[in-house]
Protein backbone atom coordinates (compact mmCIF):
# COMPACT_ATOMS: atom_id res chain seq x y z
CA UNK A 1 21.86 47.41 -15.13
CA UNK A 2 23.04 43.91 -15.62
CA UNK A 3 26.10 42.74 -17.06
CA UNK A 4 24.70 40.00 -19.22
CA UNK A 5 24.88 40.99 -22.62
CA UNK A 6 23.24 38.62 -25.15
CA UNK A 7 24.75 37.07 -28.07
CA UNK A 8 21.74 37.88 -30.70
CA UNK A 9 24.14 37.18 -33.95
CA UNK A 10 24.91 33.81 -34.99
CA UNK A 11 29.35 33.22 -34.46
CA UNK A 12 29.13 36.46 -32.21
CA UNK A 13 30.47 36.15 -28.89
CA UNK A 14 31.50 39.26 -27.19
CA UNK A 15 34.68 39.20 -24.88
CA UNK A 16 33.06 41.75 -22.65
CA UNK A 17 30.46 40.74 -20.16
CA UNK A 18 29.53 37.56 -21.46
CA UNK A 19 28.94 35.10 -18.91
CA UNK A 20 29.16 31.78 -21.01
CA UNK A 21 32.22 32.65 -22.01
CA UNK A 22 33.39 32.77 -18.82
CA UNK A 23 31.62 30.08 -17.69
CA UNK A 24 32.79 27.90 -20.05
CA UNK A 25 36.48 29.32 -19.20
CA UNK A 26 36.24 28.13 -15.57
CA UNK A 27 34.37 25.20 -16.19
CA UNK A 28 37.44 23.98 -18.87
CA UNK A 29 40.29 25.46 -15.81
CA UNK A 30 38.08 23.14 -13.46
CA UNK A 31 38.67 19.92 -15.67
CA UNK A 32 42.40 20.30 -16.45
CA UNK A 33 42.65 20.61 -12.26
CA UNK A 34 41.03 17.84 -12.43
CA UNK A 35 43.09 16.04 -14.63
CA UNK A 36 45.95 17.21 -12.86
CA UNK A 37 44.63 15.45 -9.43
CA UNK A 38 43.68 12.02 -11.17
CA UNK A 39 47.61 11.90 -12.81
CA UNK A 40 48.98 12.32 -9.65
CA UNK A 41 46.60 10.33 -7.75
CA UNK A 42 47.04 7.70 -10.33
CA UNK A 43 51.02 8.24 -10.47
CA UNK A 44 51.38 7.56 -6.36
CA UNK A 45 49.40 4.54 -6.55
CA UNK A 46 51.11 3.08 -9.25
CA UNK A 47 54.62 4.12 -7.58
CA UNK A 48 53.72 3.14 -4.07
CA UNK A 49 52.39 -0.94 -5.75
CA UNK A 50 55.98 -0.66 -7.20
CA UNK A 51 57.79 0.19 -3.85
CA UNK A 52 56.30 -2.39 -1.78
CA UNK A 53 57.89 -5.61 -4.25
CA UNK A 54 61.56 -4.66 -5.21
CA UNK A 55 62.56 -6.81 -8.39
CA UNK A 56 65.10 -9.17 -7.27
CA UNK A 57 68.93 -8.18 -7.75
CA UNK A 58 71.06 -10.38 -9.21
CA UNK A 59 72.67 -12.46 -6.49
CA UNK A 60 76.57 -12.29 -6.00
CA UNK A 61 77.39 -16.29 -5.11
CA UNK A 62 81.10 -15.61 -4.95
CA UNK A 63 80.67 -12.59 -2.18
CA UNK A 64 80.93 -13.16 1.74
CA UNK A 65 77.19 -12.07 2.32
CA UNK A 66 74.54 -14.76 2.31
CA UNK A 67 71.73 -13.70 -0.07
CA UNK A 68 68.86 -12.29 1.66
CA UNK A 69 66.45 -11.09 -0.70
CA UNK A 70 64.43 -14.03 -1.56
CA UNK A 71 64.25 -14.98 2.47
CA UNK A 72 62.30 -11.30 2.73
CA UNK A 73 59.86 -12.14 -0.11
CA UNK A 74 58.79 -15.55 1.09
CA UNK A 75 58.24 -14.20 4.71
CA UNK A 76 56.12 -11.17 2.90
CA UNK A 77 54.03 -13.98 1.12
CA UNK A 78 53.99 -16.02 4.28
CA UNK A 79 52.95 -12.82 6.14
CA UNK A 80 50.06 -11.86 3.78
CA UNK A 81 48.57 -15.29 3.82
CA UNK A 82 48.52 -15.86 7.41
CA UNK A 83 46.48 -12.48 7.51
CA UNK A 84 42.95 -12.90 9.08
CA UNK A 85 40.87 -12.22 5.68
CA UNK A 86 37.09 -11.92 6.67
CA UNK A 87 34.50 -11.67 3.70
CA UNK A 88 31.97 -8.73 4.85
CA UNK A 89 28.38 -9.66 3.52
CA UNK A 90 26.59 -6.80 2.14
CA UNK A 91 22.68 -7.38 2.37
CA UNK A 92 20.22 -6.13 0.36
CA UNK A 93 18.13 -2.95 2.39
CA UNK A 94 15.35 -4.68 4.17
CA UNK A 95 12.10 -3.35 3.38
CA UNK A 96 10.73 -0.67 5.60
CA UNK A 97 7.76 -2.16 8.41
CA UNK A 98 5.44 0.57 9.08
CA UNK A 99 2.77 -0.78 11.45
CA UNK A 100 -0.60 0.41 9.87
CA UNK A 101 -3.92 0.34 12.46
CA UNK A 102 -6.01 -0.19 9.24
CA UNK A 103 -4.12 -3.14 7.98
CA UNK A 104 -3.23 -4.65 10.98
CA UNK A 105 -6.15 -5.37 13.35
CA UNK A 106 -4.02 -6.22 16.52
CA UNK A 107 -2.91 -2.63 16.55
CA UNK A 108 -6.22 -1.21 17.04
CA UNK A 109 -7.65 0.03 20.46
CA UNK A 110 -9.47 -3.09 22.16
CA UNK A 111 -13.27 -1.96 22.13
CA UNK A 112 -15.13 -0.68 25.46
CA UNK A 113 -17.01 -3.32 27.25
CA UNK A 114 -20.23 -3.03 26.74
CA UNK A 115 -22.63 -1.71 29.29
CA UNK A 116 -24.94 -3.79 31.64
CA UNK A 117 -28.80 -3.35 31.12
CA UNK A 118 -29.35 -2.39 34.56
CA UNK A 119 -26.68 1.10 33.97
CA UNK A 120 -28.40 1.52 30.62
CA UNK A 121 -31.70 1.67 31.53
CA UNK A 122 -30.24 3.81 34.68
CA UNK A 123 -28.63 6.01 31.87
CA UNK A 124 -32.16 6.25 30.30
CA UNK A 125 -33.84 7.35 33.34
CA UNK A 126 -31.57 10.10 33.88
CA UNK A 127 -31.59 11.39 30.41
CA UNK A 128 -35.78 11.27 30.78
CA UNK A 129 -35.40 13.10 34.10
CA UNK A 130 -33.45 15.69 32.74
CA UNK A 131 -34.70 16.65 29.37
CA UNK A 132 -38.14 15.98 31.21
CA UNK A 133 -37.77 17.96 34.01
CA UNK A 134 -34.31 19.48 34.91
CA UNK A 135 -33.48 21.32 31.58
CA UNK A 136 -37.19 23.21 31.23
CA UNK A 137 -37.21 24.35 35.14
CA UNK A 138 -33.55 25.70 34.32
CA UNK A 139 -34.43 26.98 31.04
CA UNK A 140 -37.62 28.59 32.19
CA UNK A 141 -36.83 30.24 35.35
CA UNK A 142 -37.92 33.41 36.29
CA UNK A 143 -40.05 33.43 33.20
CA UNK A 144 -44.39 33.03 33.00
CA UNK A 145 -45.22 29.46 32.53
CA UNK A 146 -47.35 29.06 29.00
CA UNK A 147 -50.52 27.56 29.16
CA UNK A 148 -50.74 23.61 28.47
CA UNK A 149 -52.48 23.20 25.11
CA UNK A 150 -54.48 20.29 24.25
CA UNK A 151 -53.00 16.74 24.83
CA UNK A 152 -52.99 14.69 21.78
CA UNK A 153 -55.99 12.32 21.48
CA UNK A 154 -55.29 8.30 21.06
CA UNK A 155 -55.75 7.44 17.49
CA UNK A 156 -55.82 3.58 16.38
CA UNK A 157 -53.00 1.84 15.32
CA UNK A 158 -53.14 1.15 11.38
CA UNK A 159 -51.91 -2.11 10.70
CA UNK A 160 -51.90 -3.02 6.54
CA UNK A 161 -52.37 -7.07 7.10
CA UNK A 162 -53.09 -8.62 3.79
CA UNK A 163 -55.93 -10.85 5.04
CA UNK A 164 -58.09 -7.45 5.44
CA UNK A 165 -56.29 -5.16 3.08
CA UNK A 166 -56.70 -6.96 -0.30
CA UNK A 167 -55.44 -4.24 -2.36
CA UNK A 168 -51.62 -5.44 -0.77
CA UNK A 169 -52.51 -9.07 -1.93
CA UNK A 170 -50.45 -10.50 -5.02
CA UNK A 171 -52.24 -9.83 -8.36
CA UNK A 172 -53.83 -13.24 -9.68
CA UNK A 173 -52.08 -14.22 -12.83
CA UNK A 174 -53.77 -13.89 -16.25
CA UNK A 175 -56.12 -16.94 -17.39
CA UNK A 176 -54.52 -19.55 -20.39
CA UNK A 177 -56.70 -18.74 -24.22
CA UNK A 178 -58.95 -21.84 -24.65
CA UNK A 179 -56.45 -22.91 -27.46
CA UNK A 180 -53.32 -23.00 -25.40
CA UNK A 181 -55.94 -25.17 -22.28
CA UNK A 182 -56.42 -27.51 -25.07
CA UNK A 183 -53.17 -27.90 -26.58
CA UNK A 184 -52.14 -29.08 -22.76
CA UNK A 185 -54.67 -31.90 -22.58
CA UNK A 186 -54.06 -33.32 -25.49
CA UNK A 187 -49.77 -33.00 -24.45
CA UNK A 188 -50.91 -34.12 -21.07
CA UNK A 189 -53.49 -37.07 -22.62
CA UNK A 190 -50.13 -38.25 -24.82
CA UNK A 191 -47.77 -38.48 -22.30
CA UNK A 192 -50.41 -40.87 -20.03
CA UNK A 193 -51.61 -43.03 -22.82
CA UNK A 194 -48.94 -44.02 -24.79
CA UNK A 195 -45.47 -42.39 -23.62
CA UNK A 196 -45.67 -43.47 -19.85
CA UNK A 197 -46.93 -47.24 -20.51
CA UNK A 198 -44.04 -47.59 -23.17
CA UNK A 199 -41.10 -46.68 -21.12
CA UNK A 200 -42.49 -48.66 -18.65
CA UNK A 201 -42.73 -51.52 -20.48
CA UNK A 202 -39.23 -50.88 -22.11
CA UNK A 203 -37.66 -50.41 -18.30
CA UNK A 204 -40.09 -54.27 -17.20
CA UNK A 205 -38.17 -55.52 -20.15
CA UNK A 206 -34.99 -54.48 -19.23
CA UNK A 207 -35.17 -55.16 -16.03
């Protein structure tokens, strides 16, 4: 049977065998250990930045002891500028080159030469030989050869050229109405006798 006993009633949580409860219990232990790392993490750092420049004590001018403490902070300034700073350039991530045989043609497989005429019609030859001869003498042995049948008669060649087929002519076109023959005379009779000589004229005169 399992342990996980659901809260059905709204503000009931049981203290027995619930596991969000203790879930949430070691979830809120995890964050205050947590919290407890980052403080002392946090005080270290803080103590160790404080360790490394001592304030200055006050200096005794009176005493037998030459003053030494602001000697040992200018030779820690000198020291940290004469360090050998180098700037590190981060790039951006270069995009990833995948060569592709579809996209880029040089990666393909050169092509075959092609074959000379003389080996292909060898090629033929041999493939008529043996589907011709070899292949039924292999396929037939030891079996009773069939009796030829009939050899198919020549038949003429049926060649549709217009000049004697007129059915594969081009349809004539339709014949003009009498009305629309004479409406294109008298167009045709305008444009010769009076529309032609005038533009002439117009483009002598201009001339």
């Amino acid at each position: 049977m399992s342990e996980i006993i659901p809260s059905t009633f709204v503000g009931f949580i049981s203290p027995h065998g619930d596991y969000g409860l203790r879930n949430s219990q070691a979830l809120s232990g995890v964050s205050h250990l947590w919290q407890d790392f980052f403080a002392r993490a946090l005080a270290e750092q803080q103590g160790s930045a404080t360790n490394t420049i001592k304030p200055l004590e006050p200096v005794d001018i009176e005493g037998p002891l030459e003053p030494t403490a602001g000697a040992d902070l200018l030779s820690h300034i000198l020291t940290q500028r004469e360090c050998d700073v180098q700037d590190t350039e981060i790039r951006p991530p270069e995009p990833l080159f995948l060569p592709i045989a579809e996209f880029e043609v040089e990666l393909l497989d050169k092509p075959a030469p092609p074959y000379p005429d003389d080996e292909i019609v060898a090629q033929q030859q041999q493939q008529n030989f043996d589907s011709g001869w070899v292949r039924p003498i292999v396929l037939n042995a030891g079996q009773p050869i069939p009796e030829p049948g009939p050899a198919p008669q020549p038949r003429p060649l049926l060649l549709p050229i217009a000049e004697f087929e007129l059915e594969l002519l081009d349809k004539p076109a339709p014949a003009f109405a009498a009305e629309e023959l004479a409406e294109q005379q008298k167009q045709l009779n305008y444009d010769i006798g009076w529309a032609r000589p005038l533009i002439l004229n117009n483009l002598r005169l201009a001339a």
